[in-house]
Protein backbone atom coordinates (compact mmCIF):
# COMPACT_ATOMS: atom_id res chain seq x y z
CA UNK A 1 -17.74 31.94 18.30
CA UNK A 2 -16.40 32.89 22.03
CA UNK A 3 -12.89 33.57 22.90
CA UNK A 4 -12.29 30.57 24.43
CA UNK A 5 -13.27 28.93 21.45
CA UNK A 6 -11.10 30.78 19.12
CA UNK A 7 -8.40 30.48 21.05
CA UNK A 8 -8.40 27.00 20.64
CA UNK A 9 -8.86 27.07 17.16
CA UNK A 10 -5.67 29.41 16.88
CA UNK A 11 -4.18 26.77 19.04
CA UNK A 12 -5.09 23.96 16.89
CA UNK A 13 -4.34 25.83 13.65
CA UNK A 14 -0.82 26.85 15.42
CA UNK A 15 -0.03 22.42 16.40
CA UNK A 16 -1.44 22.02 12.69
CA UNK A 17 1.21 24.21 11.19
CA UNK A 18 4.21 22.74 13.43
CA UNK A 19 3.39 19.27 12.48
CA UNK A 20 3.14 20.33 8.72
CA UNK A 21 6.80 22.00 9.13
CA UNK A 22 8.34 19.22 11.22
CA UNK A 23 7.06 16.50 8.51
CA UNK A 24 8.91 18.60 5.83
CA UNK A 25 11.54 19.58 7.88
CA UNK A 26 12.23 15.60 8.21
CA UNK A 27 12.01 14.94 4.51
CA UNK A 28 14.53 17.92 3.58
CA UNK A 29 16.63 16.15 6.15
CA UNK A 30 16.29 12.65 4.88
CA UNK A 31 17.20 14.43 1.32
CA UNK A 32 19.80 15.95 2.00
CA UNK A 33 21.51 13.12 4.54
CA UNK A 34 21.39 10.40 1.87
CA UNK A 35 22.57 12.55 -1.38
CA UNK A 36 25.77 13.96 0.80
CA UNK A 37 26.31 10.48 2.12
CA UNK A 38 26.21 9.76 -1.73
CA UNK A 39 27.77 12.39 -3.56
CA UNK A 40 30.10 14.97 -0.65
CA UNK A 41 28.49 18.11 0.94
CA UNK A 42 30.49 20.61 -2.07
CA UNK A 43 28.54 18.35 -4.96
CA UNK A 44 25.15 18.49 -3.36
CA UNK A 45 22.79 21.26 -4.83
CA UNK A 46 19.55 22.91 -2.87
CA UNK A 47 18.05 22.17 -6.41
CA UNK A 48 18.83 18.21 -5.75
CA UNK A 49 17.68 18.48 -2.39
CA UNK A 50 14.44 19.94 -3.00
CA UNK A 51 13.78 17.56 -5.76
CA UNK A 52 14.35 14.11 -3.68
CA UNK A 53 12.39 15.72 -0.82
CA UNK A 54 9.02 15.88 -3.23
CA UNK A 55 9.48 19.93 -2.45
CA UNK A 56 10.00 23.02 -4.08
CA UNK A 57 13.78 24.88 -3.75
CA UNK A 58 12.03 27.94 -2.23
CA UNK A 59 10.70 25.63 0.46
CA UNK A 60 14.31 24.56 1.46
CA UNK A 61 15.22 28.32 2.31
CA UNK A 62 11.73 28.91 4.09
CA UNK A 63 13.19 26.00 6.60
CA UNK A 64 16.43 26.81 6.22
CA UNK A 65 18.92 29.84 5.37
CA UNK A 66 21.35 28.48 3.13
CA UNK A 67 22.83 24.77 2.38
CA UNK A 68 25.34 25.03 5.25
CA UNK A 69 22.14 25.49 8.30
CA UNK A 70 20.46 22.84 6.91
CA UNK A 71 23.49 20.53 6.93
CA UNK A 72 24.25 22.28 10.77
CA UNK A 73 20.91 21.23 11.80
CA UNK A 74 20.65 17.72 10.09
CA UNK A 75 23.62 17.02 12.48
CA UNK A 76 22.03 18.42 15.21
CA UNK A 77 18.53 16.54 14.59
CA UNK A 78 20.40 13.20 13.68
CA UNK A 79 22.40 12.78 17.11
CA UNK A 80 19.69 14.55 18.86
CA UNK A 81 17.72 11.46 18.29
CA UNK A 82 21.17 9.33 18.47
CA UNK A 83 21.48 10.41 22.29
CA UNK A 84 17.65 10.01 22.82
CA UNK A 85 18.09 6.35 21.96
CA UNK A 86 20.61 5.60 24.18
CA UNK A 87 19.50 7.68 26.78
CA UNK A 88 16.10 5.61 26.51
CA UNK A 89 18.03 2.46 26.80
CA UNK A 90 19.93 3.23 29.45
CA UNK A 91 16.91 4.23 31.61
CA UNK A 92 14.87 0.92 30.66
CA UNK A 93 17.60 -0.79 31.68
CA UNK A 94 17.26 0.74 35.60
CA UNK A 95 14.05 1.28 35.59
CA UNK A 96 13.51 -2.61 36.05
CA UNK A 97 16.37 -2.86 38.57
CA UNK A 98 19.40 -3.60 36.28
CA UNK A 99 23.01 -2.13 36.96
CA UNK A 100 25.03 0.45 35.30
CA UNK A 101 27.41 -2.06 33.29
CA UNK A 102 23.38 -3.53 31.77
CA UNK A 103 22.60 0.01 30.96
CA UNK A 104 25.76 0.27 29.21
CA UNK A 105 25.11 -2.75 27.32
CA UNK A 106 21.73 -2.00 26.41
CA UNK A 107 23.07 1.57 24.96
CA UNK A 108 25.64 -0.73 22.69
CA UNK A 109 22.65 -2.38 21.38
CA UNK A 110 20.33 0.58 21.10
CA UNK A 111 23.94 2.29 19.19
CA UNK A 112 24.26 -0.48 16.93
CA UNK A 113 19.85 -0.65 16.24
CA UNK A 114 20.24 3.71 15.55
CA UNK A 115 23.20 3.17 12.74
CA UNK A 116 21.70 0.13 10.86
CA UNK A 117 18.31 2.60 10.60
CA UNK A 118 20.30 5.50 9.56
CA UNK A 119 23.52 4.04 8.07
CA UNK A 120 23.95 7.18 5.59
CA UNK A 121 23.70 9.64 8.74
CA UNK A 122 26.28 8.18 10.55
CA UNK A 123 28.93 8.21 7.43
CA UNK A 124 28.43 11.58 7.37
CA UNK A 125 28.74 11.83 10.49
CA UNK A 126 32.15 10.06 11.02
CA UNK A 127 33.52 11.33 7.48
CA UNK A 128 32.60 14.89 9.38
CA UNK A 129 34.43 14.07 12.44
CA UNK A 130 37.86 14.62 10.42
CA UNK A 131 37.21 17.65 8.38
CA UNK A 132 38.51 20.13 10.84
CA UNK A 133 38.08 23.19 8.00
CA UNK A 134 34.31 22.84 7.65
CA UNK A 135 32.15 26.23 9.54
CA UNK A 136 30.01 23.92 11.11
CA UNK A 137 33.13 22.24 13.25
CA UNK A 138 32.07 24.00 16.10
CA UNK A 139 28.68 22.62 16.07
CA UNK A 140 30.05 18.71 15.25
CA UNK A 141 31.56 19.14 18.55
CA UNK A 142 28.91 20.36 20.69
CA UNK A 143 26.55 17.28 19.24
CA UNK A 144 29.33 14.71 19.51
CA UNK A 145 29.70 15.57 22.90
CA UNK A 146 25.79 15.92 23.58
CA UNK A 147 25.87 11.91 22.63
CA UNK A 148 28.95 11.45 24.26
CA UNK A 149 27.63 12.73 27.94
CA UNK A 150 25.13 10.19 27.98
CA UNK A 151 27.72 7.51 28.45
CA UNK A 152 29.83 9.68 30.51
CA UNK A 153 26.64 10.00 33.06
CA UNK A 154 26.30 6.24 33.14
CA UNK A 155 30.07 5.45 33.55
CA UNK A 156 29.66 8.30 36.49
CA UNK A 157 26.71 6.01 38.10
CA UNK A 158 28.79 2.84 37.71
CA UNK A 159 31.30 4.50 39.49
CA UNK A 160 29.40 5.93 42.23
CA UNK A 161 27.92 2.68 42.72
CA UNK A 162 31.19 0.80 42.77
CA UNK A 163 30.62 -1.32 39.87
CA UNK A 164 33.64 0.24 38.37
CA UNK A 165 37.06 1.74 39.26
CA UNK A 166 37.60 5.12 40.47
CA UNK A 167 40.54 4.79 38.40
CA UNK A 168 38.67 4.56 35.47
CA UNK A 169 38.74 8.02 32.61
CA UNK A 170 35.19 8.91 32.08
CA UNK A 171 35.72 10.79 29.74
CA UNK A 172 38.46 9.17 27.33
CA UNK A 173 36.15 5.59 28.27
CA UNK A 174 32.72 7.19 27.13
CA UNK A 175 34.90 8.25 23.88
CA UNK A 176 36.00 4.98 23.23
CA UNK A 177 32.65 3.31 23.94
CA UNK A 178 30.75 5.42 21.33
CA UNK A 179 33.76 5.05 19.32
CA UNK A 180 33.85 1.32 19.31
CA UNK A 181 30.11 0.92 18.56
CA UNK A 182 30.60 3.52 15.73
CA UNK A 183 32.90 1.78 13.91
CA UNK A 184 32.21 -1.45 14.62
CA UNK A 185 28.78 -0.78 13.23
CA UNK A 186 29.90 0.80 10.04
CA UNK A 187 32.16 -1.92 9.79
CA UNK A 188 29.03 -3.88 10.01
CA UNK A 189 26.91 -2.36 7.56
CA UNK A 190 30.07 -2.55 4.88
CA UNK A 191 31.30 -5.95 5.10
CA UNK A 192 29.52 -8.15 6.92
CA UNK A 193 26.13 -7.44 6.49
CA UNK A 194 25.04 -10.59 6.67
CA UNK A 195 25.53 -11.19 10.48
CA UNK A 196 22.50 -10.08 12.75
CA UNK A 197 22.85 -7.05 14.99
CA UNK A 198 22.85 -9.71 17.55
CA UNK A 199 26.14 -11.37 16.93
CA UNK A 200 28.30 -8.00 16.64
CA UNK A 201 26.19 -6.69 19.82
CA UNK A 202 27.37 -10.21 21.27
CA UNK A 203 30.97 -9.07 20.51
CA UNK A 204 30.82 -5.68 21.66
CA UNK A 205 29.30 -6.91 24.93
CA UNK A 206 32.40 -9.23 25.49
CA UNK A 207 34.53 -6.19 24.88
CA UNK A 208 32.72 -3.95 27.51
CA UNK A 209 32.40 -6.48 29.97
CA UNK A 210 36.48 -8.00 29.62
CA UNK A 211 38.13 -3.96 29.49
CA UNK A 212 35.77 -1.83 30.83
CA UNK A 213 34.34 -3.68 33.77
CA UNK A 214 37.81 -6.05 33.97
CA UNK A 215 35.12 -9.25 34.07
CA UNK A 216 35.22 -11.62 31.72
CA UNK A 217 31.78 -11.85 29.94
């Protein structure tokens, strides 16, 4: 065997072994998300954990240092992708020509399609939001406002591009915005989850385009 050839191998063996740990990485993460949506972070053992993720508790601490990092970095990972999403929506949206107040729109929808996937995730994530005593408050912060820029860096375009107000608060808007599909969704999921993510995106469009944009829809 050369070096170049072993190299690769180590390479290979090296993509092999992150793919392995992301895949259980994901499944301690789906564990853990659903039984704290379920039963509060205090009730939720590593034992319980481990078991619904198909792994063994010494596996949990391999990934993770203690119950509180894995809960840190299930937030993290869960609004990582949350901010992906919109971010990809947003972009789609421009890509093809279409203004700032369509991106906007297209991140309600692409909001709304994130929390009917991961509907236990984002009651954490909002039952979080007002537990200002927890250790990991510092981090809820820094990944509610890593979602939160997105919109703020549209609303920023829009306004550059004179399609809204310089008047307009970027920042207290983009709050509101994520705020609104937040709830709304959960609202959603709870009581009426028999209309289609079309009708309350229909709703939340109307809302965006009457206060934000001042146009009726």
């Amino acid at each position: 065997m050369n070096e170049h050839t072993a190299r690769n191998g180590t390479i290979a063996s090296m993509d092999s072994s992150n793919t392995r740990r992301d895949a259980t990485r994901r499944k301690l993460f789906e564990a853990a998300v659903t039984l704290i949506a379920e039963q509060g972070f205090s009730s939720t053992t590593v034992d319980e954990i481990a078991e619904r993720a198909g792994v063994a508790k010494g596996t949990v601490y391999y990934n993770f240092a203690s119950k509180n990092v894995l809960f840190e970095e299930l937030l993290r990972h869960g609004i990582e992708l949350l901010a992906t999403s919109l971010q990809a929506a947003a972009d789609e949206v421009t890509d093809r020509g279409g203004s700032r107040i369509d991106a906007l729109d297209a991140m309600i929808w692409a909001g709304l399609d994130f929390i009917s996937r991961y509907p236990a995730l984002t009651q954490l994530y909002v039952a979080e939001l007002w537990r200002t005593n927890r250790a990991w408050q510092s981090t809820l912060m820094v990944v509610r406002q890593r979602a939160i820029t997105v919109v703020e860096d549209v609303l920023r375009e829009a306004v550059a591009g004179e399609e809204l107000s310089e008047e307009i608060d970027i920042p207290l808007t983009a709050s509101a915005l994520f705020g609104m599909v937040l709830v709304a969704a959960l609202d959603w999921q709870s009581y009426q989850p028999d209309r289609s993510i079309d009708e309350v995106h229909a709703a939340l469009s109307r809302l965006l385009q009457g206060r934000v944009t001042g146009r009726p829809a």
